[in-house]
C-alpha atoms as a PDB file:
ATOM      1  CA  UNK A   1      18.686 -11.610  23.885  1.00  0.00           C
ATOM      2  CA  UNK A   2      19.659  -7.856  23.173  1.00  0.00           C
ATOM      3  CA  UNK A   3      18.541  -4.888  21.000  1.00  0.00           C
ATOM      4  CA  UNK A   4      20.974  -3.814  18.465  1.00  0.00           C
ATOM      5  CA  UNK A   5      21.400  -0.838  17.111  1.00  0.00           C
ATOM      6  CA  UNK A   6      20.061  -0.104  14.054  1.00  0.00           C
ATOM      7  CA  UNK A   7      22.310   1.597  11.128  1.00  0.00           C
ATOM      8  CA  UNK A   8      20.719   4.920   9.240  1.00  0.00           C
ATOM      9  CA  UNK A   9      21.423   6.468   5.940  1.00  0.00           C
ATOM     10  CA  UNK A  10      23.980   7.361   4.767  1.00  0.00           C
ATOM     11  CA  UNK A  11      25.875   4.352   7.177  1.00  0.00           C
ATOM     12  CA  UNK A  12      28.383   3.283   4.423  1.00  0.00           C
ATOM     13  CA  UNK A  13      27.995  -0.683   5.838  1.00  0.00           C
ATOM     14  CA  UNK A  14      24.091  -0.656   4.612  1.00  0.00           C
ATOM     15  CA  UNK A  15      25.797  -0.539   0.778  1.00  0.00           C
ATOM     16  CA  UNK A  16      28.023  -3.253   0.711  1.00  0.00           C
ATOM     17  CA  UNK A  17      27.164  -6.870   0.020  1.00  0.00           C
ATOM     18  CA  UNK A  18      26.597  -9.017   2.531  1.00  0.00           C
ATOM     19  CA  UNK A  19      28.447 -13.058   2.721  1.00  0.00           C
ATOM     20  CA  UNK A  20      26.598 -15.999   3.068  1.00  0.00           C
ATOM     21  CA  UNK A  21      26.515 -17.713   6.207  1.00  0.00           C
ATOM     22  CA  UNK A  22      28.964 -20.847   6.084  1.00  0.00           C
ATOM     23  CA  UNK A  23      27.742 -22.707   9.012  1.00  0.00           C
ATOM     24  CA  UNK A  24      24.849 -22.719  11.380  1.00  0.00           C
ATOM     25  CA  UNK A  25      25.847 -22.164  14.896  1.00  0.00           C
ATOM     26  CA  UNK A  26      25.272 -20.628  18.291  1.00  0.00           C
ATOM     27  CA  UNK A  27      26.041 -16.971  17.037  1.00  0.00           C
ATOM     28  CA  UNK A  28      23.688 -17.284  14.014  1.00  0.00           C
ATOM     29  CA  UNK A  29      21.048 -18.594  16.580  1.00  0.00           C
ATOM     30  CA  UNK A  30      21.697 -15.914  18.586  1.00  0.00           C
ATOM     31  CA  UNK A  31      22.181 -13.468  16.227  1.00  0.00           C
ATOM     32  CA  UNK A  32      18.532 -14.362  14.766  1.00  0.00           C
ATOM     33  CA  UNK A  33      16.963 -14.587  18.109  1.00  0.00           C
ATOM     34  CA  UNK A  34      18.769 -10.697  18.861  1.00  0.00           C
ATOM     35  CA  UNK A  35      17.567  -9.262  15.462  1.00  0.00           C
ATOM     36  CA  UNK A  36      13.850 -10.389  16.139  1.00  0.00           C
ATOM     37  CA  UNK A  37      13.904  -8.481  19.118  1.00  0.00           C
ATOM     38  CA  UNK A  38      15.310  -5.412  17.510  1.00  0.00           C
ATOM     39  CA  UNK A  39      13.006  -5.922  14.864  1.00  0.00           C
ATOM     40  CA  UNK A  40       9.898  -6.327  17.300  1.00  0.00           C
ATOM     41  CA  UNK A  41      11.274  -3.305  19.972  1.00  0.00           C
ATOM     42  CA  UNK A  42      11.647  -0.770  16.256  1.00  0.00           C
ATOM     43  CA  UNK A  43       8.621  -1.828  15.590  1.00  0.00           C
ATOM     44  CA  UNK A  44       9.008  -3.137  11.729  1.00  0.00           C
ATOM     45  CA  UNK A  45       8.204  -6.254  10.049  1.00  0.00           C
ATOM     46  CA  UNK A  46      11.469  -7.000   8.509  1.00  0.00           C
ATOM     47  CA  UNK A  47      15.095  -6.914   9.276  1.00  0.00           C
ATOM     48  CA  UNK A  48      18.275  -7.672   7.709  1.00  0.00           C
ATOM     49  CA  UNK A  49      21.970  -8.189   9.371  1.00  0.00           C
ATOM     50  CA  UNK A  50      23.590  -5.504   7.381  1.00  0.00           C
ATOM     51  CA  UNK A  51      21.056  -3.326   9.047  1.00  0.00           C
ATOM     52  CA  UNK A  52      22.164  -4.028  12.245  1.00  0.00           C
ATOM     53  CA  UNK A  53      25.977  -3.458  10.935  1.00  0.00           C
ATOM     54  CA  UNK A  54      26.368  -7.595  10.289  1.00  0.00           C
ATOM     55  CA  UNK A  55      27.654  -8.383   6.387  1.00  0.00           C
ATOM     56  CA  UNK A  56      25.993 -11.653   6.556  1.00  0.00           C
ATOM     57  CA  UNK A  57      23.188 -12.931   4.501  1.00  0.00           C
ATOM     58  CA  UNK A  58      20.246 -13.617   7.830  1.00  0.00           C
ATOM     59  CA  UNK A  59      16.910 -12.093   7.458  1.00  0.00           C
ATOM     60  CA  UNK A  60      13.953 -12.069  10.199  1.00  0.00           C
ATOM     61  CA  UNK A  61      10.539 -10.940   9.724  1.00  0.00           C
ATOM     62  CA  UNK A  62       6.950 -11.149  10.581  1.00  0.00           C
ATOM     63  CA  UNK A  63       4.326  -9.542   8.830  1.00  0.00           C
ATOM     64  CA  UNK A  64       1.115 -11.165  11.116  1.00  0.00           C
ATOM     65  CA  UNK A  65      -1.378  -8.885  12.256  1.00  0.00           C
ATOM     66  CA  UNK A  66      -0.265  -7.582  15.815  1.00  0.00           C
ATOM     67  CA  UNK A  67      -3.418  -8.901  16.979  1.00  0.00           C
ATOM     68  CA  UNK A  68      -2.197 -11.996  16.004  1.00  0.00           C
ATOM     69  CA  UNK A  69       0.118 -14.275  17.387  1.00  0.00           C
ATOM     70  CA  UNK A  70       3.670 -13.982  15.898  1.00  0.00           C
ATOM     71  CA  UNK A  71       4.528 -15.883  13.201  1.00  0.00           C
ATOM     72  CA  UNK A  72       8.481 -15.065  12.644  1.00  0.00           C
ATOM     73  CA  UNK A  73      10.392 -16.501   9.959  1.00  0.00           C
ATOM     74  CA  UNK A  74      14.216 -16.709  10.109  1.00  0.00           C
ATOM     75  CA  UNK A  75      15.916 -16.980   6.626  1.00  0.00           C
ATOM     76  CA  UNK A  76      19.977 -17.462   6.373  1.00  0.00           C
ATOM     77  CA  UNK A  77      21.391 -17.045   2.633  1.00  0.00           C
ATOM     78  CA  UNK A  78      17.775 -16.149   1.182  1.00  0.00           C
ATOM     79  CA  UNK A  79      17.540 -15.998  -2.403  1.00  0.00           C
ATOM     80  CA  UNK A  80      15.047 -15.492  -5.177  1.00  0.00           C
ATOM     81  CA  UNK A  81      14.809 -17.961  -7.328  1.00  0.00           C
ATOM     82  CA  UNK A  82      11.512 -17.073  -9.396  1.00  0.00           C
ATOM     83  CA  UNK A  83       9.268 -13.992  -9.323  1.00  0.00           C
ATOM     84  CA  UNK A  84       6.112 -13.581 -11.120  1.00  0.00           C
ATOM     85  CA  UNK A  85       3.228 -11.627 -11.500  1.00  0.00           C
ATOM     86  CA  UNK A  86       2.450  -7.625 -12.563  1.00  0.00           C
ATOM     87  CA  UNK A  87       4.886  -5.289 -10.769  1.00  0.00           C
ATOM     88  CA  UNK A  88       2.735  -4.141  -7.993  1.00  0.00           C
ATOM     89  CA  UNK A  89       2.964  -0.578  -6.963  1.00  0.00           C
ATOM     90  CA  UNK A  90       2.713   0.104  -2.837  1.00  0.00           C
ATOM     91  CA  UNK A  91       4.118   2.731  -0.105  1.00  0.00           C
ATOM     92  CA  UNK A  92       7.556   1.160   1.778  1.00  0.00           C
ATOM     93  CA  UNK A  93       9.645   2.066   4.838  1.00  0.00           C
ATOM     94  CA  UNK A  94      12.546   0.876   6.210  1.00  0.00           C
ATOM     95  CA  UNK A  95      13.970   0.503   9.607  1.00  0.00           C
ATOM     96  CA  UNK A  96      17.299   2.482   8.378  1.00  0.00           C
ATOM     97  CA  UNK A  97      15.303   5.523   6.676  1.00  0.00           C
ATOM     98  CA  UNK A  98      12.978   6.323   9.994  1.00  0.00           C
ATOM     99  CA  UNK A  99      10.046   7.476   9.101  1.00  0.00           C
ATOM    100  CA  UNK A 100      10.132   8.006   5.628  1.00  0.00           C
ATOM    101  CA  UNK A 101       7.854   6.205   2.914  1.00  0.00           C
ATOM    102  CA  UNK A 102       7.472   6.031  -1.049  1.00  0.00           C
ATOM    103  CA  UNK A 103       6.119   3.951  -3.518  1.00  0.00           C
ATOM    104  CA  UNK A 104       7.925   1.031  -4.724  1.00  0.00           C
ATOM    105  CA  UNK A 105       6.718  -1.253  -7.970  1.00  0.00           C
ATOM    106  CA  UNK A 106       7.432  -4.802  -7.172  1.00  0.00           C
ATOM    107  CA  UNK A 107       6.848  -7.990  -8.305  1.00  0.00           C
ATOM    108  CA  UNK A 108       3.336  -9.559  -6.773  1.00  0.00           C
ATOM    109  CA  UNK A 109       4.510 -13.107  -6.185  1.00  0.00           C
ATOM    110  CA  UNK A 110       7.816 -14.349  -5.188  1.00  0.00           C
ATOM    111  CA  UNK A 111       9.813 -17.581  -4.482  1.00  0.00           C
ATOM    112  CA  UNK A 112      12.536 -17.328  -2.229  1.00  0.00           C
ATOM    113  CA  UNK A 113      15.128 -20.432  -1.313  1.00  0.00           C
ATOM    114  CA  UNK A 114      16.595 -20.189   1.794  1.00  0.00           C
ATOM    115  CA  UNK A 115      17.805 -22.288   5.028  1.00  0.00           C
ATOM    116  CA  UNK A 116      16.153 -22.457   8.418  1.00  0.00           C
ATOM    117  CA  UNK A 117      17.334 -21.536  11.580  1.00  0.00           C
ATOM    118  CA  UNK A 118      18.260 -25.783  11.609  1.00  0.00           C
ATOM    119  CA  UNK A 119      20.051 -25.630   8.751  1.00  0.00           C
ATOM    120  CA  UNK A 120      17.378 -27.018   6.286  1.00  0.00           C
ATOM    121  CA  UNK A 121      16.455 -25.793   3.084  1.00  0.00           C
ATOM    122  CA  UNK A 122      13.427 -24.354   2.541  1.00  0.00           C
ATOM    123  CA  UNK A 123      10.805 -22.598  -0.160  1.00  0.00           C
ATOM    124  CA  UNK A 124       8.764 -20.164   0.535  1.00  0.00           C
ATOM    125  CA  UNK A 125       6.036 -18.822  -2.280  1.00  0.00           C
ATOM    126  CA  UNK A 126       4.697 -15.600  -1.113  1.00  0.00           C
ATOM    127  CA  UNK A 127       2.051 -12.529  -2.489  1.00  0.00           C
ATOM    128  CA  UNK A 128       0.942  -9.700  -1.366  1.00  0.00           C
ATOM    129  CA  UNK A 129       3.005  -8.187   2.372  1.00  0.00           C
ATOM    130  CA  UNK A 130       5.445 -11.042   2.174  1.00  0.00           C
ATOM    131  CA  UNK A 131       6.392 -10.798  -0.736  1.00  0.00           C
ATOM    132  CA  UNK A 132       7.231  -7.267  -0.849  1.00  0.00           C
ATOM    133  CA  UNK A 133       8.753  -7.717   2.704  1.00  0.00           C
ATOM    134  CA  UNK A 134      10.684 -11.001   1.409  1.00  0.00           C
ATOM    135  CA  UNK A 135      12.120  -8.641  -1.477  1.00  0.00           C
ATOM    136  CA  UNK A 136      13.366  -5.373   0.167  1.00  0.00           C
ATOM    137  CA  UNK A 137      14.858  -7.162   2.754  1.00  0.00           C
ATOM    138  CA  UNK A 138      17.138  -9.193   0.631  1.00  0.00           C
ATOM    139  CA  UNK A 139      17.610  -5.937  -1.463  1.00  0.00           C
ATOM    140  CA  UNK A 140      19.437  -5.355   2.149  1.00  0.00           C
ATOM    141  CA  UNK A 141      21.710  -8.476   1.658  1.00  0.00           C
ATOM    142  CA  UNK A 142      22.976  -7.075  -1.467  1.00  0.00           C
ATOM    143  CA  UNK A 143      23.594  -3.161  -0.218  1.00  0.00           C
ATOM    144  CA  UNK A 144      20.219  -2.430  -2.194  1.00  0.00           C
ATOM    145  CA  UNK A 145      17.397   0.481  -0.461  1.00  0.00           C
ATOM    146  CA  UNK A 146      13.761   0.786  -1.192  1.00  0.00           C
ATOM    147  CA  UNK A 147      15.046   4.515  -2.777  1.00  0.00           C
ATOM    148  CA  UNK A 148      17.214   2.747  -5.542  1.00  0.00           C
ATOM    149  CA  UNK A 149      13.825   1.624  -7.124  1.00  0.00           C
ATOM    150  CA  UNK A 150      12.347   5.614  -6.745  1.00  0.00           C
ATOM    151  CA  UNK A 151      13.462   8.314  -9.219  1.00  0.00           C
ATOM    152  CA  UNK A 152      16.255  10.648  -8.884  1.00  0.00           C
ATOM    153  CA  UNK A 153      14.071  13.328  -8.009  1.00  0.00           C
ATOM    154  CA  UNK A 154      11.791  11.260  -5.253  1.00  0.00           C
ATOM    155  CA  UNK A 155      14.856   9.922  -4.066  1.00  0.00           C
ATOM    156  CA  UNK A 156      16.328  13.517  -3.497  1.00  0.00           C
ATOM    157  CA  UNK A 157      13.293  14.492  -1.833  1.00  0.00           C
ATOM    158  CA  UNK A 158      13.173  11.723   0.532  1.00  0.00           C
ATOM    159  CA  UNK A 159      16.846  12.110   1.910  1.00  0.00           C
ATOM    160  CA  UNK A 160      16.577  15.882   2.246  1.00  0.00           C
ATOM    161  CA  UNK A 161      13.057  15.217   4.152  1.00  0.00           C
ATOM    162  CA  UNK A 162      14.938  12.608   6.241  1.00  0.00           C
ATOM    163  CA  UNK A 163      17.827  14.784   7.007  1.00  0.00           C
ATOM    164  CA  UNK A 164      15.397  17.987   7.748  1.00  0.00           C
ATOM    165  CA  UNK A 165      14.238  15.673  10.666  1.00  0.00           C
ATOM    166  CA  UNK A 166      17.359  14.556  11.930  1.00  0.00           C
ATOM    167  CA  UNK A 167      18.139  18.201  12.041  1.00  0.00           C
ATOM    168  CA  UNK A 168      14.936  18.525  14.425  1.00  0.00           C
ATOM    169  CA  UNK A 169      15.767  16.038  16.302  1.00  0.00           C
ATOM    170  CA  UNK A 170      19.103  17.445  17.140  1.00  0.00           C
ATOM    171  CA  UNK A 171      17.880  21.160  17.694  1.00  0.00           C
END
């Protein structure tokens, strides 16, 4: 297994629309396996390829307690097929926006179709955490942030905070 690098805003790859997956084989294994680790060693709770600079449709996350064991699920060509529910208002981050959190209305329950690392389909029904985590990351799949649901003005605010501490970082 390996860590993979992570792509940040303004990376031009985290816009574009990811492909479904055609066939399940060694590299998707792999490929799941390597994002769970990069996932785990960020530390976040969700992950999708075009985050790690891959344009295919594979998501991994895990939103158990850390004082839990891991419960990781590995989703390849994830889809929503049903939402319901208010829209539920709650602070996000993401992996590719370090440090950097807003509120984001979602819907509370969600149905998501997907295949298994085996190549079976699967249904998932999912509130609360997973849901929201089951949502932004397929927002990922289709070139989609957590700031394309905030205002123009939040959003502003966020990227110039963002870039004021890359700036930092640099100094």
């Amino acid at each position: 297994m390996a860590l993979l690098p992570i792509l940040e805003v303004p990376d031009p790859r985290l816009r574009q629309k990811a492909a479904p997956v055609q066939g399940i084989d060694s590299e998707v294994t792999a490929l799941l396996e390597d994002m769970l680790e990069t996932m785990y060693a960020a530390p976040g709770i969700g992950l999708a390829a075009p985050q790690v600079g891959i344009g295919r449709r594979i998501v991994v996350l895990d939103v158990s307690p850390k004082e839990e064991e891991r419960r990781p699920l590995r989703l390849i060509n994830p889809e929503v097929v049903e939402t319901g529910g208010e829209a539920v208002e709650a602070e996000e981050g993401c992996l590719s926006l370090p440090n950097q959190y807003a509120p984001v209305k979602r819907p509370e329950r969600v149905r998501v179709r997907y295949l298994d690392e085996h190549g079976q389909e699967r249904e998932i029904d999912a509130d609360g955490l997973l849901a929201r985590c089951l949502q932004h990351e397929i927002d990922h799949l289709d070139g989609v942030l957590f700031t394309d649901h905030l205002s123009r003005l939040k959003r502003e605010m966020l990227l110039k905070k963002l870039d004021k501490q890359r700036r930092q970082r640099a100094s």
